[in-house]
Protein backbone atom coordinates (compact mmCIF):
# COMPACT_ATOMS: atom_id res chain seq x y z
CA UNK A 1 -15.39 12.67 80.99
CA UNK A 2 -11.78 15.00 81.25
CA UNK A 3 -12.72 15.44 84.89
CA UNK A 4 -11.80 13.60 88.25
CA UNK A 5 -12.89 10.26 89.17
CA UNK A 6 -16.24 10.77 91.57
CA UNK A 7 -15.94 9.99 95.51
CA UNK A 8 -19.31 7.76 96.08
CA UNK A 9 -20.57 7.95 99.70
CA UNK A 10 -21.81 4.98 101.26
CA UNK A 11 -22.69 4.12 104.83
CA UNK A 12 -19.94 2.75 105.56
CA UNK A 13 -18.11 3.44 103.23
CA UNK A 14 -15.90 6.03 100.62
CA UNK A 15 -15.48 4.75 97.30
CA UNK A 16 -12.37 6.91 96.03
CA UNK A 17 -9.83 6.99 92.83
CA UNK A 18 -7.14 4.76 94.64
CA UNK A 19 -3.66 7.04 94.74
CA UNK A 20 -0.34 6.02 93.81
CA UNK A 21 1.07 5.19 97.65
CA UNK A 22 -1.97 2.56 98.10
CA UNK A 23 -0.23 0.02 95.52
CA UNK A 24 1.50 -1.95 97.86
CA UNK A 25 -1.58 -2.54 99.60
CA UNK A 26 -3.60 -3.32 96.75
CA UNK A 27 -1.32 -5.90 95.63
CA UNK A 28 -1.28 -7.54 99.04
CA UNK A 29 -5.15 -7.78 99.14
CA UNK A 30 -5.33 -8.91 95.45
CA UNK A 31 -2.44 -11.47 95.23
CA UNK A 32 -4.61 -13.86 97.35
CA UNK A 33 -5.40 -17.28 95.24
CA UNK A 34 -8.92 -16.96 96.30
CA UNK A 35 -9.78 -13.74 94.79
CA UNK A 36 -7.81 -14.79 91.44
CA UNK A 37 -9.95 -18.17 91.28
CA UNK A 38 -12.87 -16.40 91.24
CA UNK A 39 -12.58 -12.87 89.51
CA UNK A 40 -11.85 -12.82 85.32
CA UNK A 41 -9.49 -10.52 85.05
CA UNK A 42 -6.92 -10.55 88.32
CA UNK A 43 -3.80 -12.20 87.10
CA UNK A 44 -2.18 -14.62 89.66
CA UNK A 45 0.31 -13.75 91.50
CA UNK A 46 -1.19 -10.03 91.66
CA UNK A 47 2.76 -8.13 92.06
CA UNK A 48 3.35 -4.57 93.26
CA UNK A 49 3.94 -3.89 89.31
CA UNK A 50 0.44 -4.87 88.40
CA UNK A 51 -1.42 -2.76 91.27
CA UNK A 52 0.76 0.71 89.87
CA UNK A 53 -0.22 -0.12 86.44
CA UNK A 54 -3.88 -0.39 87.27
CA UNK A 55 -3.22 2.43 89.47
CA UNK A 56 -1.86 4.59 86.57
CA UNK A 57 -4.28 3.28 83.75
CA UNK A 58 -7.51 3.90 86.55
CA UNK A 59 -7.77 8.33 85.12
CA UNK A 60 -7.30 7.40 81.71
CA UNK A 61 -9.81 4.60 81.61
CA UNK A 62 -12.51 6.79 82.71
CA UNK A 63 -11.51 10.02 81.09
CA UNK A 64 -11.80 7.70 77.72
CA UNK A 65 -15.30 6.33 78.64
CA UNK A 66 -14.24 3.16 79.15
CA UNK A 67 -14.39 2.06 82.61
CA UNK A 68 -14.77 3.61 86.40
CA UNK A 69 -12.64 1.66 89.14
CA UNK A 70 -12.59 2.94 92.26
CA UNK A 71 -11.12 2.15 95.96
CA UNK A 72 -13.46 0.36 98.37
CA UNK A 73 -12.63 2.12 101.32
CA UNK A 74 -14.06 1.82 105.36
CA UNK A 75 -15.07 5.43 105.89
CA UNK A 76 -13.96 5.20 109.75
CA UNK A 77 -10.23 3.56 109.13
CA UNK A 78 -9.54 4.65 105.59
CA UNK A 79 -8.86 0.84 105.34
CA UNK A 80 -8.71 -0.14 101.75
CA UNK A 81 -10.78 -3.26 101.74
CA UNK A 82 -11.04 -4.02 97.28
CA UNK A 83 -12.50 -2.53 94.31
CA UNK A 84 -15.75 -1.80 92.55
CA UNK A 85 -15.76 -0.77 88.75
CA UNK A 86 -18.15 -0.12 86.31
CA UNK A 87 -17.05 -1.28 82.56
CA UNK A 88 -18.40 1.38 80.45
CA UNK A 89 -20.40 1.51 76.84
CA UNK A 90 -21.53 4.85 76.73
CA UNK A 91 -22.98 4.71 73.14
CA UNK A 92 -25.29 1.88 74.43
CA UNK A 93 -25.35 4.01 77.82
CA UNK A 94 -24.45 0.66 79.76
CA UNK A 95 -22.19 -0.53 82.35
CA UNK A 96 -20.70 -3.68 83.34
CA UNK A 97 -20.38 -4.20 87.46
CA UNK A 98 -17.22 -5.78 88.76
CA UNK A 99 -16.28 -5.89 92.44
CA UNK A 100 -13.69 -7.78 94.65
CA UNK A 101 -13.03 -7.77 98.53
CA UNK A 102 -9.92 -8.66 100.01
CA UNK A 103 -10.22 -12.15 101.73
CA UNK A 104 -9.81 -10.11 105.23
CA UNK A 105 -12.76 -8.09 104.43
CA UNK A 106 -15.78 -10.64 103.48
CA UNK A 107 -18.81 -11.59 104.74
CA UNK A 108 -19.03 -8.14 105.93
CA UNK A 109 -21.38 -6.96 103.54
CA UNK A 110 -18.86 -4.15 101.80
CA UNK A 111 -18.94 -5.99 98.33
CA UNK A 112 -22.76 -5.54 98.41
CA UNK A 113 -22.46 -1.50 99.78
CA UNK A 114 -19.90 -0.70 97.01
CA UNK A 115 -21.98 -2.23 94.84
CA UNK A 116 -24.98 -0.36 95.43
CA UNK A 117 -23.13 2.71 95.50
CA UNK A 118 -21.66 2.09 92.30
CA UNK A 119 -25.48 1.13 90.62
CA UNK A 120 -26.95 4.71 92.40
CA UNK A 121 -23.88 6.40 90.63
CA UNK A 122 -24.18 4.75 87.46
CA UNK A 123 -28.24 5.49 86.93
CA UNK A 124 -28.52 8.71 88.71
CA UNK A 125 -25.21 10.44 87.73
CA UNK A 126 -24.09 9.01 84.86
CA UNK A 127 -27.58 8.16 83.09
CA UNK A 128 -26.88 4.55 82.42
CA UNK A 129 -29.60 2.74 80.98
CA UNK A 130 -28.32 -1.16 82.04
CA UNK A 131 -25.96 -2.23 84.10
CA UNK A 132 -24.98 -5.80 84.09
CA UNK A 133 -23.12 -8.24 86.16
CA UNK A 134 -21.34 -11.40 85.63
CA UNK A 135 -19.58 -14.65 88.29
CA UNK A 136 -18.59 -17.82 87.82
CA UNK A 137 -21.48 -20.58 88.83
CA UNK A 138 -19.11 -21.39 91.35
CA UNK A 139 -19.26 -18.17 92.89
CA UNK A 140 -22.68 -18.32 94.95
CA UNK A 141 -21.23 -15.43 97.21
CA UNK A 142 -20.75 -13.43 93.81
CA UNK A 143 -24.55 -14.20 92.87
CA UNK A 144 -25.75 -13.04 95.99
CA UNK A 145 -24.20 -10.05 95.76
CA UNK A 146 -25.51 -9.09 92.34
CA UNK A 147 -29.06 -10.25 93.69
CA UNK A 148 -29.15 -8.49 96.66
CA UNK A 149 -28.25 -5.66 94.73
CA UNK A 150 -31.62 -5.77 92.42
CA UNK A 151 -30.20 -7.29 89.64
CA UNK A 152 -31.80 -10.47 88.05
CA UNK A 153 -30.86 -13.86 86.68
CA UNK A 154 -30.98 -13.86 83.18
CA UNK A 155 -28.99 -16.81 82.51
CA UNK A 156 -25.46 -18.74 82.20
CA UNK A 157 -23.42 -19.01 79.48
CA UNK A 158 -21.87 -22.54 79.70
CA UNK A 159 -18.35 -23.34 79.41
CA UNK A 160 -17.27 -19.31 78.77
CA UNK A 161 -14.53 -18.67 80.10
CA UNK A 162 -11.18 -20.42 80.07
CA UNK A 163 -9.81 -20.43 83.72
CA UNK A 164 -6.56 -22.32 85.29
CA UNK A 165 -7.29 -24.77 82.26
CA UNK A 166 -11.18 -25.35 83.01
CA UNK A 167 -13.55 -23.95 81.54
CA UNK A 168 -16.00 -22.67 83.46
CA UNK A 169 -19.61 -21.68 83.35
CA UNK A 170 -20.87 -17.45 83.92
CA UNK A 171 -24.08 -16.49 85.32
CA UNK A 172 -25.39 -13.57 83.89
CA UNK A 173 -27.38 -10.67 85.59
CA UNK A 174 -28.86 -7.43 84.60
CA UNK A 175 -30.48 -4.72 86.17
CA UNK A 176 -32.43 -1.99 84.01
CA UNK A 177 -32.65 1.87 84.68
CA UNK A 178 -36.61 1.31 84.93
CA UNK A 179 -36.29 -1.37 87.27
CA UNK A 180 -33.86 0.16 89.41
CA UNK A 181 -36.40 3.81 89.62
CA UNK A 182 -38.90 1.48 90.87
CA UNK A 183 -37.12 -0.50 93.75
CA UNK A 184 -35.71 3.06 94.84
CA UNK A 185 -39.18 4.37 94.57
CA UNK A 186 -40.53 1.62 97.41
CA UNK A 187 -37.78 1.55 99.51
């Protein structure tokens, strides 16, 4: 994978490598408690030094196999409205979906249209055989996102992850290569 991050057409949207000069507004949209609370790996207070490191670290990452992050952008405004990734296992030709949307940004439906252009990427162009998501169970929004994107329950893991001092409990979806041919196949 020595070649350039993919652009990922959407609707409404561009899903893009994010560029150097967008790190002050990356840090701005993550460093909001609410997105820390509820994502695994967003440290808290998100600083301008965090957003250039994952900025830097974003080529490497996926030239190494490892994991595809990209931009969530609105097509129309350029507007950088959060970030869809794909945590990669190539040798088991599997993926692991994470997304986040700037508090601005939700209950617009762009989590759920990254998303899905993210899953079309990951079976059709990169010949993934499972992609999996995971949220907190006190992330409904998070579920509904993974549902509405085709993936299925397949359980929780209770008491998983250490967060803030709690632990807390992760639901645990999947969504198959077979499965996903078929639901494009009827719609």
């Amino acid at each position: 994978m020595s070649h350039p991050l993919p652009t990922i057409r959407t609707l409404r949207l561009l899903l893009a490598a994010l560029q150097p000069e967008q790190a002050l507004t990356l840090s701005r949209l993550a460093d909001e408690p609410t997105i820390a609370a509820m994502t695994s790996a967003l440290p808290s207070p998100y600083t301008l030094e965090h957003a250039r490191a994952f900025i830097a670290q974003t080529h490497d990452q996926y030239t190494a196999g490892q994991m595809l992050s990209l931009g969530v952008h609105i097509q129309e405004t350029g507007e950088l409205t959060g970030i869809v990734s794909l945590r990669l296992s190539m040798p088991h030709r599997s993926g692991h979906l994470g997304y986040w949307t700037g508090t601005h940004y939700q209950n617009q439906g762009y989590a759920c249209e990254a998303a899905q252009g993210l899953l079309r990427h990951g079976f059709t162009d990169m010949n993934l055989n499972r992609i999996a998501g995971q949220c907190f169970s006190d992330n409904p929004a998070s579920a509904r996102v993974l549902e509405k994107c085709g993936l299925s329950y397949e359980g929780c893991t209770r008491e998983a992850f250490l967060k803030n001092g709690v632990f807390k409990n992760m639901l645990l979806f999947g969504l198959l290569r077979s499965e996903y041919a078929s639901s494009e196949a009827t719609s």
